[in-house]
Protein backbone atom coordinates (compact mmCIF):
# COMPACT_ATOMS: atom_id res chain seq x y z
CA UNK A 1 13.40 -5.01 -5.41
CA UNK A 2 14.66 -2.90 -8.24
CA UNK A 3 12.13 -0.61 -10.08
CA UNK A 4 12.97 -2.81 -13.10
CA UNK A 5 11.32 -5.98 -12.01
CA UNK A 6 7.26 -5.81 -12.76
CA UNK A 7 4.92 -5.59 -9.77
CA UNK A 8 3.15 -8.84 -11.53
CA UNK A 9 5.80 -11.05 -10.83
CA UNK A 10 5.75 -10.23 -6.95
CA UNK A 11 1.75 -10.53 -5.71
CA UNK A 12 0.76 -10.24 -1.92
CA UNK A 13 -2.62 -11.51 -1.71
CA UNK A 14 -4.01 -10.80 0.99
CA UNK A 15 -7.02 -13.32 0.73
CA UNK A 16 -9.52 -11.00 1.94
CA UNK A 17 -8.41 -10.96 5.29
CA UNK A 18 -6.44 -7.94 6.28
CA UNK A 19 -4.26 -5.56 4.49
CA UNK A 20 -0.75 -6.12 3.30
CA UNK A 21 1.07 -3.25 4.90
CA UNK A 22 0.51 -0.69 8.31
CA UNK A 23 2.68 1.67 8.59
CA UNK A 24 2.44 3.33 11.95
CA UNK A 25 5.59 3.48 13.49
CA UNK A 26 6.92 6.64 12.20
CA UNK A 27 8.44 5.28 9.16
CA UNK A 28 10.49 7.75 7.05
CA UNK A 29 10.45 8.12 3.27
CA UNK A 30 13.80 5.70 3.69
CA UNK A 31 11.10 2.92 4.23
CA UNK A 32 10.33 1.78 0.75
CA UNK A 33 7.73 -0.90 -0.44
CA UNK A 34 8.86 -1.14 -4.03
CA UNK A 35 7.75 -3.55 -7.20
CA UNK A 36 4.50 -4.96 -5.28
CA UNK A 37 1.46 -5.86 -6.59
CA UNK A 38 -0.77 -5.22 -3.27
CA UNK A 39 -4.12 -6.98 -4.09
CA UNK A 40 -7.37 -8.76 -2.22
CA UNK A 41 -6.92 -6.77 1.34
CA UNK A 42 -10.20 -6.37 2.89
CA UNK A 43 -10.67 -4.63 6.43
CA UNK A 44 -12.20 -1.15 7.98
CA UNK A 45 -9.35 1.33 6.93
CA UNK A 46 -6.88 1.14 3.86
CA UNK A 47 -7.58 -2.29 2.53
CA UNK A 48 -4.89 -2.67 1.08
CA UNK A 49 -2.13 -0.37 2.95
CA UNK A 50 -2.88 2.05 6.12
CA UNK A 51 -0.41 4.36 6.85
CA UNK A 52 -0.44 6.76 10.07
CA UNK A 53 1.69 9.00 11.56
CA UNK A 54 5.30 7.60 8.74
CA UNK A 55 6.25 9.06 5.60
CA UNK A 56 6.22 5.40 3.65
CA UNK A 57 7.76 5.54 -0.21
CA UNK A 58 5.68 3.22 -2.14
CA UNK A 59 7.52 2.81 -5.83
CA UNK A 60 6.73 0.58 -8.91
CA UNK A 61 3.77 -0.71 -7.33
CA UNK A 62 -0.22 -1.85 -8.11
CA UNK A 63 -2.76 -1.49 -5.46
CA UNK A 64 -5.59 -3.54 -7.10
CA UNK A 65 -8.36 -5.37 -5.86
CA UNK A 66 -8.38 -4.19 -2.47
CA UNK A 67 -12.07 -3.18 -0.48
CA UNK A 68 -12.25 -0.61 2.59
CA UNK A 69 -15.66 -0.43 4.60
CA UNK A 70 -14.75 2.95 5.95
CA UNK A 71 -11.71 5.25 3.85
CA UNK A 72 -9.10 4.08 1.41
CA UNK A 73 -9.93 0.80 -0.62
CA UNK A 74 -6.68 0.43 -2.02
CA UNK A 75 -4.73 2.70 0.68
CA UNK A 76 -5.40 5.30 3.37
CA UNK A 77 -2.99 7.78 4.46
CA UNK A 78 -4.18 9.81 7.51
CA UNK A 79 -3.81 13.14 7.90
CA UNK A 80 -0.60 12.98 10.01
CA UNK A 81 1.17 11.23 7.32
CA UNK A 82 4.07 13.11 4.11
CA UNK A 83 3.82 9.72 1.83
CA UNK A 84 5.20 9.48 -1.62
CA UNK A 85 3.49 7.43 -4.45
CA UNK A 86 5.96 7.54 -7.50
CA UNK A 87 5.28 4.95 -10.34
CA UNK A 88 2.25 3.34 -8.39
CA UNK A 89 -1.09 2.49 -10.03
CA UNK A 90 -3.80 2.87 -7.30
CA UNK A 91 -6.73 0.51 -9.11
CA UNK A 92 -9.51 0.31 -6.35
């Protein structure tokens, strides 16, 4: 999606279930999850996106909503992980 088009009008809900995106697999910053709104993930670990061991781009986006019993309500990015936020509203 262009960085033109409004996270609003594209919604993954993820029903308070799981989390919308894991990004494990050693994803370079050429992976991009752009003009999302990433909302309602519930789980251990990044509710709403976990990222380990990749260098994700996550552009345009809102992380909103989202509920972590351990780290990272609205996204956790261990340690291992170069990620890249630009334009993204982290709201929980």
């Amino acid at each position: 999606m262009s960085d033109t088009v409004s996270p609003s009008l594209c919604i993954i809900n993820c029903e308070n279930t799981l989390r919308s995106f894991y990004l494990g697999g050693h994803e370079g910053p050429d992976s991009i999850v752009e003009g999302l709104t990433i909302t309602n993930g519930n789980t251990t670990n990044g509710g709403g996106t976990l990222c380990v061991s990749s260098d994700p781009t996550l552009n345009n986006c809102v992380i909103s909503g989202n509920v972590a019993t351990g780290l990272g309500g609205g996204a956790r990015c261990g340690s291992d992980t170069g990620y890249a936020f630009p334009s993204t509203r982290s709201l929980s």
